[in-house]
PDB file of N, CA and C in Angstrom:
ATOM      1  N   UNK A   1    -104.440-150.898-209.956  1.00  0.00           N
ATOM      2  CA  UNK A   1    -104.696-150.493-208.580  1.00  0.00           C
ATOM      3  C   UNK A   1    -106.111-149.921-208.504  1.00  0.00           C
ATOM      4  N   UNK A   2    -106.446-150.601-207.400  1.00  0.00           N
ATOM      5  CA  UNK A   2    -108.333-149.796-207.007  1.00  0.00           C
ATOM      6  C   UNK A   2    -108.391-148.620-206.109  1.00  0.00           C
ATOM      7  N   UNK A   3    -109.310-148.036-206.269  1.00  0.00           N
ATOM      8  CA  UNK A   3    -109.727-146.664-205.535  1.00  0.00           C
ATOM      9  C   UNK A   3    -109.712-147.045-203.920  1.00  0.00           C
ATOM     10  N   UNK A   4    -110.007-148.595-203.757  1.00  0.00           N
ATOM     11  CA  UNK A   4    -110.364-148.604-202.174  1.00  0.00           C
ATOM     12  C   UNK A   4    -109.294-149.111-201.360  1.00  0.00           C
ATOM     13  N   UNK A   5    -107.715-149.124-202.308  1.00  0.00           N
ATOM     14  CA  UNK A   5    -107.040-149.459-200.910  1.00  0.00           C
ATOM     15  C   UNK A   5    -105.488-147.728-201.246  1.00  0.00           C
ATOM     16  N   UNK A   6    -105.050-147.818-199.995  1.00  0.00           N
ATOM     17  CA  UNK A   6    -104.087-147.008-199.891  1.00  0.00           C
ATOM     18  C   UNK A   6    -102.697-147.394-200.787  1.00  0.00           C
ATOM     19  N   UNK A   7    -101.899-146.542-201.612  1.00  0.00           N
ATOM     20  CA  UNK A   7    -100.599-146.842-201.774  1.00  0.00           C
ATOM     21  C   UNK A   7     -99.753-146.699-200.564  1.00  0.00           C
ATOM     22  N   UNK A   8     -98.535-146.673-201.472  1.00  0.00           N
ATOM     23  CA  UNK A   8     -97.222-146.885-200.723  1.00  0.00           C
ATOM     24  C   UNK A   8     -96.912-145.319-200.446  1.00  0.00           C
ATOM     25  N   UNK A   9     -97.474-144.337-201.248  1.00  0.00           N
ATOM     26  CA  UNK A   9     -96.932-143.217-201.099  1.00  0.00           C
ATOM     27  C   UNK A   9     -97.860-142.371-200.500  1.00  0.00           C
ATOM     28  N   UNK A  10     -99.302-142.816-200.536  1.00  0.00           N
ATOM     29  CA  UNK A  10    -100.213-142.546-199.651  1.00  0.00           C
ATOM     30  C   UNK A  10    -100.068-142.746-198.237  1.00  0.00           C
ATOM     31  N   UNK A  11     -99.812-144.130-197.920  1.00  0.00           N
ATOM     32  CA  UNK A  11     -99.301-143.974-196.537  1.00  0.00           C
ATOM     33  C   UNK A  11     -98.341-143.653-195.982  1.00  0.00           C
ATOM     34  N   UNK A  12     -97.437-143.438-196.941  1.00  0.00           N
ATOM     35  CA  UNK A  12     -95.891-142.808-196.321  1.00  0.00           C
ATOM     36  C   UNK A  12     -96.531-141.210-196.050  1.00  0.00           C
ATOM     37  N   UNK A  13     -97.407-140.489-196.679  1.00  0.00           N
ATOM     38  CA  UNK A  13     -97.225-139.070-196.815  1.00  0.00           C
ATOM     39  C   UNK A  13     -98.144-139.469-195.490  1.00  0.00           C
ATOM     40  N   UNK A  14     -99.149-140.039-195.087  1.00  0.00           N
ATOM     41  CA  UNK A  14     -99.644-139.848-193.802  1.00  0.00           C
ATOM     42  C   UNK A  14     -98.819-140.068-192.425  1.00  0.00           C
ATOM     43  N   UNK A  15     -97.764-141.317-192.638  1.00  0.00           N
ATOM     44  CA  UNK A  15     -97.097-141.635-191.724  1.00  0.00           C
ATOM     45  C   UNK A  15     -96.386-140.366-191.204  1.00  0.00           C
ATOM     46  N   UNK A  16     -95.691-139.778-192.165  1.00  0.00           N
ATOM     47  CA  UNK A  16     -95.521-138.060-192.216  1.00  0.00           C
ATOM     48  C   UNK A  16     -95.555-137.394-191.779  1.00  0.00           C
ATOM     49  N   UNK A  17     -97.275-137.007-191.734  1.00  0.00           N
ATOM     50  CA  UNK A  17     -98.209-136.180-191.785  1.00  0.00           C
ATOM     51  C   UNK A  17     -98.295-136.199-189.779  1.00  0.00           C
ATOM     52  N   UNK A  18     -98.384-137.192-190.248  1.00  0.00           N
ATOM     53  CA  UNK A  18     -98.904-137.592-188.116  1.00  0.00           C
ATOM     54  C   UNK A  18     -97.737-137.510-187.453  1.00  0.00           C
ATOM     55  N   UNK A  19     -96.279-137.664-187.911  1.00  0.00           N
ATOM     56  CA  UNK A  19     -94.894-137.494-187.255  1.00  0.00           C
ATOM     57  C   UNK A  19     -94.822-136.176-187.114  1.00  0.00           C
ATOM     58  N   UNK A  20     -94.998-135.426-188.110  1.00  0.00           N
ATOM     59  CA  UNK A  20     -94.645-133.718-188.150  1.00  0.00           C
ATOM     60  C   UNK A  20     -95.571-133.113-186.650  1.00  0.00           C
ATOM     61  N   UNK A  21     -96.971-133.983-187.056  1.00  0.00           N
ATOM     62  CA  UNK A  21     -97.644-133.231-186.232  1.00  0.00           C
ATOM     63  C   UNK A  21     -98.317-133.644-184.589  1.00  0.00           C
ATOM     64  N   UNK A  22     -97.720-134.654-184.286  1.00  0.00           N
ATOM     65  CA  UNK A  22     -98.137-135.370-183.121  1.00  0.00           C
ATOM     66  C   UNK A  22     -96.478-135.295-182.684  1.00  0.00           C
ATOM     67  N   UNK A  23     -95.662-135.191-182.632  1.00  0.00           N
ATOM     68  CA  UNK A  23     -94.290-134.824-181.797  1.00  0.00           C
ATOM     69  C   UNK A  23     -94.585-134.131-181.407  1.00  0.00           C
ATOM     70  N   UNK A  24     -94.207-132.584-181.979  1.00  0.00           N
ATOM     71  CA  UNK A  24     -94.542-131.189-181.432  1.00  0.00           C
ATOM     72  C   UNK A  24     -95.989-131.291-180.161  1.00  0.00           C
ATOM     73  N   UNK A  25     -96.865-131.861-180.548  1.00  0.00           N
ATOM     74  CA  UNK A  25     -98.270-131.844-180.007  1.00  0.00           C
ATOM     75  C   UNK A  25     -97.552-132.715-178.429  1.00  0.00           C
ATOM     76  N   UNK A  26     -96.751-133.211-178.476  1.00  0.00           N
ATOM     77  CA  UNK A  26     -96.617-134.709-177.471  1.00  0.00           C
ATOM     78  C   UNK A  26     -95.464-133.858-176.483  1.00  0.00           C
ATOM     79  N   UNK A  27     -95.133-133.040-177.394  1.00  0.00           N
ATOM     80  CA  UNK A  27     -94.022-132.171-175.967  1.00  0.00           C
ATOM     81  C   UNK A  27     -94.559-131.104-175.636  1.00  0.00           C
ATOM     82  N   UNK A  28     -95.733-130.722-176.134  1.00  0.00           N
ATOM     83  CA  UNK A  28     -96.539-129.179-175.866  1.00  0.00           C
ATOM     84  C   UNK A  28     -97.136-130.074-174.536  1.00  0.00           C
ATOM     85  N   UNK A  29     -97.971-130.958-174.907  1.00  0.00           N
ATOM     86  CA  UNK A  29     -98.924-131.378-173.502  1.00  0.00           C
ATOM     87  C   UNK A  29     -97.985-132.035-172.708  1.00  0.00           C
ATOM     88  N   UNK A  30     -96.999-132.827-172.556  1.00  0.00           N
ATOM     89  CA  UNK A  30     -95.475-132.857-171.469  1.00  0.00           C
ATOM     90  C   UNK A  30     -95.089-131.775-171.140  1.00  0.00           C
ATOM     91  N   UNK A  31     -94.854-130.298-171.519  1.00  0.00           N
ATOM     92  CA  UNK A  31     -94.756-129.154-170.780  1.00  0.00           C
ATOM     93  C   UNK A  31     -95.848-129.081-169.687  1.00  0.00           C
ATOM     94  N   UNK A  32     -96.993-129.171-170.228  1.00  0.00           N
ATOM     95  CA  UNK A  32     -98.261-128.578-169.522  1.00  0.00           C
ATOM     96  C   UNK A  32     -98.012-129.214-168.359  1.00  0.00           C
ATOM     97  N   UNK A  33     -97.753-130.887-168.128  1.00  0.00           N
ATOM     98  CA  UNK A  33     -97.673-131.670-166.998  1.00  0.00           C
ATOM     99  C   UNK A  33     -98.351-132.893-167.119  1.00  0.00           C
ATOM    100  N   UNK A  34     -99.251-132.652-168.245  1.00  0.00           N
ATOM    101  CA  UNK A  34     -99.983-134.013-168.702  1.00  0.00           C
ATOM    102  C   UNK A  34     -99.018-135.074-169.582  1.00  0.00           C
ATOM    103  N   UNK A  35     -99.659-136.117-169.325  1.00  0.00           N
ATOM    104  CA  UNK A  35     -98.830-137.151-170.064  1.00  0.00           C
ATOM    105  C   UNK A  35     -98.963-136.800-171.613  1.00  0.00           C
ATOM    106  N   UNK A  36     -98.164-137.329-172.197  1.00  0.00           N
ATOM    107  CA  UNK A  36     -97.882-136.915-173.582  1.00  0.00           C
ATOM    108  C   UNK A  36     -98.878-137.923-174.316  1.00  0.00           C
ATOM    109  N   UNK A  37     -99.129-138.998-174.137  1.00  0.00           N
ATOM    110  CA  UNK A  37     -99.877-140.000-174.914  1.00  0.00           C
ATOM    111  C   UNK A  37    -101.142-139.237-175.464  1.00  0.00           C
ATOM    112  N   UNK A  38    -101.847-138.173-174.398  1.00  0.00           N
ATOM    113  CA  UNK A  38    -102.868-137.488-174.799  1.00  0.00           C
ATOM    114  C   UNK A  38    -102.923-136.911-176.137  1.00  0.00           C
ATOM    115  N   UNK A  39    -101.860-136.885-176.448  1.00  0.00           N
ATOM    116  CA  UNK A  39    -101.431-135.955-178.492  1.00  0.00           C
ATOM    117  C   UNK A  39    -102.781-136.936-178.997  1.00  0.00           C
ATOM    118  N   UNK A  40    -102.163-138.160-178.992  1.00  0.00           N
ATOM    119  CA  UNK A  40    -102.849-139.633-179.656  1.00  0.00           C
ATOM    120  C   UNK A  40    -104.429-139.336-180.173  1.00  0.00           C
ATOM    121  N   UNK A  41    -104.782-138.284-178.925  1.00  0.00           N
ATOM    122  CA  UNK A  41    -106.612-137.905-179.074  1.00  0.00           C
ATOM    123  C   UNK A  41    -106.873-137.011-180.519  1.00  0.00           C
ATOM    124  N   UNK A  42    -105.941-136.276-180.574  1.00  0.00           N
ATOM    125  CA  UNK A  42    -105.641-135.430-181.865  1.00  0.00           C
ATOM    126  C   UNK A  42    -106.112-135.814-182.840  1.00  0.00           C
ATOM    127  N   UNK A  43    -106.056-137.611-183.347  1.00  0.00           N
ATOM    128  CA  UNK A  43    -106.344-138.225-184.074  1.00  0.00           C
ATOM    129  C   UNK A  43    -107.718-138.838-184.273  1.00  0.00           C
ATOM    130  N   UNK A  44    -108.037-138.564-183.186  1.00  0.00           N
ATOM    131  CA  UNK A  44    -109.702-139.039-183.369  1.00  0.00           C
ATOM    132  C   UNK A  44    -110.628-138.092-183.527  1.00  0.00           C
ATOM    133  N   UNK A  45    -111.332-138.019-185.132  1.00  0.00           N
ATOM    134  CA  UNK A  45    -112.568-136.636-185.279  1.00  0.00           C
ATOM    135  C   UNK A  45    -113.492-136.268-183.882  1.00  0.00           C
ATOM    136  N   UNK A  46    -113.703-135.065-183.725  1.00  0.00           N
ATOM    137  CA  UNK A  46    -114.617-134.558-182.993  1.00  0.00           C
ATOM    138  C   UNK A  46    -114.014-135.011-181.434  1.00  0.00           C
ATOM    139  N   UNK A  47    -113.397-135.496-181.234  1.00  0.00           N
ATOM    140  CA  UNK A  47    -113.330-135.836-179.433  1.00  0.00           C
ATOM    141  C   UNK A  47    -112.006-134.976-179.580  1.00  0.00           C
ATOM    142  N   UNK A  48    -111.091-134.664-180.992  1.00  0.00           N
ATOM    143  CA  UNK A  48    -109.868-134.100-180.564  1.00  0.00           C
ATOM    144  C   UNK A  48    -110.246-132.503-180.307  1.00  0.00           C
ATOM    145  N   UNK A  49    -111.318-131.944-180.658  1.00  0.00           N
ATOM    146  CA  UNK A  49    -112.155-130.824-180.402  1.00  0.00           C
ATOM    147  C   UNK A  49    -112.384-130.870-179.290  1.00  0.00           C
ATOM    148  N   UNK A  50    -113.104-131.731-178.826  1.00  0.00           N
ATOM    149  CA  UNK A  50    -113.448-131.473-177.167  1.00  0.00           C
ATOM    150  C   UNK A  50    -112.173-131.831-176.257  1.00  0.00           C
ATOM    151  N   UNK A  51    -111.800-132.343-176.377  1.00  0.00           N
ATOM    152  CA  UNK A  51    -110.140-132.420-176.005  1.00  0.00           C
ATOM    153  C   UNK A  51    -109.388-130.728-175.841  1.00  0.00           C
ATOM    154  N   UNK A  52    -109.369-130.198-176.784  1.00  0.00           N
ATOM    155  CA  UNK A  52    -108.575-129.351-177.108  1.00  0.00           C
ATOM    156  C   UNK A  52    -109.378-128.216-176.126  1.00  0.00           C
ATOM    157  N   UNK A  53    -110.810-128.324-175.970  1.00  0.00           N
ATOM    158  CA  UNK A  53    -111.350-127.575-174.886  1.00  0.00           C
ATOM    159  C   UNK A  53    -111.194-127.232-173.714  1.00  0.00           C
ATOM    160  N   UNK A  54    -111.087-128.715-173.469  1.00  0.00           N
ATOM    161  CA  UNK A  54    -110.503-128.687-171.629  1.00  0.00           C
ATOM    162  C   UNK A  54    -109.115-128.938-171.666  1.00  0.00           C
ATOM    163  N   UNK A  55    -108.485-128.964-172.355  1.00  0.00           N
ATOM    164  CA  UNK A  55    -107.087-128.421-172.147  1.00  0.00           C
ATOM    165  C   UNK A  55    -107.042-127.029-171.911  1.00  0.00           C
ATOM    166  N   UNK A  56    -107.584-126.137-172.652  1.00  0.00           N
ATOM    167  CA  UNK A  56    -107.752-125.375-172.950  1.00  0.00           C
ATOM    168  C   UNK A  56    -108.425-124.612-171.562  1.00  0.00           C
ATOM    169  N   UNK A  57    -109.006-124.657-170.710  1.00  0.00           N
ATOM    170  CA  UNK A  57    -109.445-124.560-169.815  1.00  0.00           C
ATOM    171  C   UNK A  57    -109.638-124.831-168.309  1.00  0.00           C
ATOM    172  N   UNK A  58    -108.744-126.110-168.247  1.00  0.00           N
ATOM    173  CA  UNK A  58    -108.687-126.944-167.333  1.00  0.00           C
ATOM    174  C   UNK A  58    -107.391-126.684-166.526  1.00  0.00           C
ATOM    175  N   UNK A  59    -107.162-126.525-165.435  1.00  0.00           N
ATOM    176  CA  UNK A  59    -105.831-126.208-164.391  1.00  0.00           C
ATOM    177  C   UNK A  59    -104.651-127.340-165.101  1.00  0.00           C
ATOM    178  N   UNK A  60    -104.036-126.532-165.308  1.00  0.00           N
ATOM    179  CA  UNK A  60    -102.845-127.683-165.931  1.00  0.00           C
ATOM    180  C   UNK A  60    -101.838-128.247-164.454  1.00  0.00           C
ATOM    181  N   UNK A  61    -101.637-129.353-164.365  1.00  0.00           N
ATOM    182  CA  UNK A  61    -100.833-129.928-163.148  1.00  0.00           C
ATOM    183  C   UNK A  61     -99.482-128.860-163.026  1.00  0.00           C
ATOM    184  N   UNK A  62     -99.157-128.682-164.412  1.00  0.00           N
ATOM    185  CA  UNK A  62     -97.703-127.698-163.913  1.00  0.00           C
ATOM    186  C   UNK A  62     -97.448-125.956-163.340  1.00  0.00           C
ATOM    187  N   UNK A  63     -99.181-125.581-163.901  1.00  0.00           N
ATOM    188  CA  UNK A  63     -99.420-124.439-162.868  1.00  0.00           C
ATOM    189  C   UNK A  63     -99.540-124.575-161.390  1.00  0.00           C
ATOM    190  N   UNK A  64    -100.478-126.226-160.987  1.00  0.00           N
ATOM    191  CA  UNK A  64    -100.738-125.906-159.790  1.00  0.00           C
ATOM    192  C   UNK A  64     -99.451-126.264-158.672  1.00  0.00           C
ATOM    193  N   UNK A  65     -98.193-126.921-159.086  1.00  0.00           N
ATOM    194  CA  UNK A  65     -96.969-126.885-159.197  1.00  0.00           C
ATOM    195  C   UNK A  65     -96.025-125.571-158.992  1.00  0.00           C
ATOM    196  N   UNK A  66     -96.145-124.999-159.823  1.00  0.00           N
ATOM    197  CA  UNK A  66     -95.219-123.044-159.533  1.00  0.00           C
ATOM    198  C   UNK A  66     -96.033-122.819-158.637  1.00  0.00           C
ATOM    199  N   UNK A  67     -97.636-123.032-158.107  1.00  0.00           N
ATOM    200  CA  UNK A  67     -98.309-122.214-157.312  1.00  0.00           C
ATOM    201  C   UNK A  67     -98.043-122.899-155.893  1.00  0.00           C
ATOM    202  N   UNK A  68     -97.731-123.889-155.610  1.00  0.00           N
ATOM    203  CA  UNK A  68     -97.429-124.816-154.616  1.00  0.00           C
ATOM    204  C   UNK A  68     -98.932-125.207-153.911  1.00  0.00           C
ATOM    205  N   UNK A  69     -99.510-125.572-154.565  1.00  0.00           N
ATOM    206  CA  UNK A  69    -100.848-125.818-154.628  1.00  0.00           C
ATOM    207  C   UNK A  69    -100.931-127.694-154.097  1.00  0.00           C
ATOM    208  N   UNK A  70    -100.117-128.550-154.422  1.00  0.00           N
ATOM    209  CA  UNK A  70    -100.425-130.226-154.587  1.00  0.00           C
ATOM    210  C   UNK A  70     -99.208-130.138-155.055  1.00  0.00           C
ATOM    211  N   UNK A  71     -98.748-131.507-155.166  1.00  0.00           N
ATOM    212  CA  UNK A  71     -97.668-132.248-155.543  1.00  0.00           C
ATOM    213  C   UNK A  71     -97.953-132.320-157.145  1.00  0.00           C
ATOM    214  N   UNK A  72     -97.147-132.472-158.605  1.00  0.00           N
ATOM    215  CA  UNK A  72     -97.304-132.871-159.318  1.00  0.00           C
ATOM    216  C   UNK A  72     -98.087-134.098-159.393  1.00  0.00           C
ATOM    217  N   UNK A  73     -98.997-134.229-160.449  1.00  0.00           N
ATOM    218  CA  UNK A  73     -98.947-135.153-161.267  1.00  0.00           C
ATOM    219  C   UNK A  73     -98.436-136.547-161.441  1.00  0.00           C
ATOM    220  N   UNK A  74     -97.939-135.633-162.741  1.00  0.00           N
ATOM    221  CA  UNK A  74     -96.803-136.407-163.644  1.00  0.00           C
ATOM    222  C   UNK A  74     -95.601-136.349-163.280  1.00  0.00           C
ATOM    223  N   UNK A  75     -94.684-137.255-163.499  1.00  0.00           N
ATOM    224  CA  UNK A  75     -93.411-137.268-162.955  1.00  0.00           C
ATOM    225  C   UNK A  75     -93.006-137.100-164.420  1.00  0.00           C
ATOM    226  N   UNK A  76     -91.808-136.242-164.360  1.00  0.00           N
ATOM    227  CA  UNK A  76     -91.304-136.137-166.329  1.00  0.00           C
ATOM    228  C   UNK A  76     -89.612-135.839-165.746  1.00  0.00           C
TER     229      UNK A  76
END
């Protein structure tokens, strides 16, 4: 076996790796009101940083919702 391709147990521990941690991530941002697919960004270097910013900052649809501000969003 060569250094430049993945095993079997290499990619199982990533397949894993991204289940453990993109579920949890996929019902945190479905609370917020955003679609869940957004987790997916998690996975891409440096944009999941700026991502995590304006979440982080940005009016979430399900506040402006309790506030009776607009109609939802997302439908969930």
């Amino acid at each position: 076996m060569t250094m430049d391709t993945f095993g079997f147990w290499q990619g199982a521990g990533m397949l894993l790796f991204w289940a453990v941690f993109l579920v949890p991530l996929w019902r945190i941002i479905s609370k917020a009101g955003y679609s869940g697919a957004w987790a997916l960004i998690s996975l891409i270097p440096f944009i999941n940083i700026i991502a995590l910013w304006i979440f982080a900052f940005a009016k979430w649809p399900n506040e402006r919702v309790r506030r009776g501000d607009e109609r939802p969003l997302v439908n969930q």
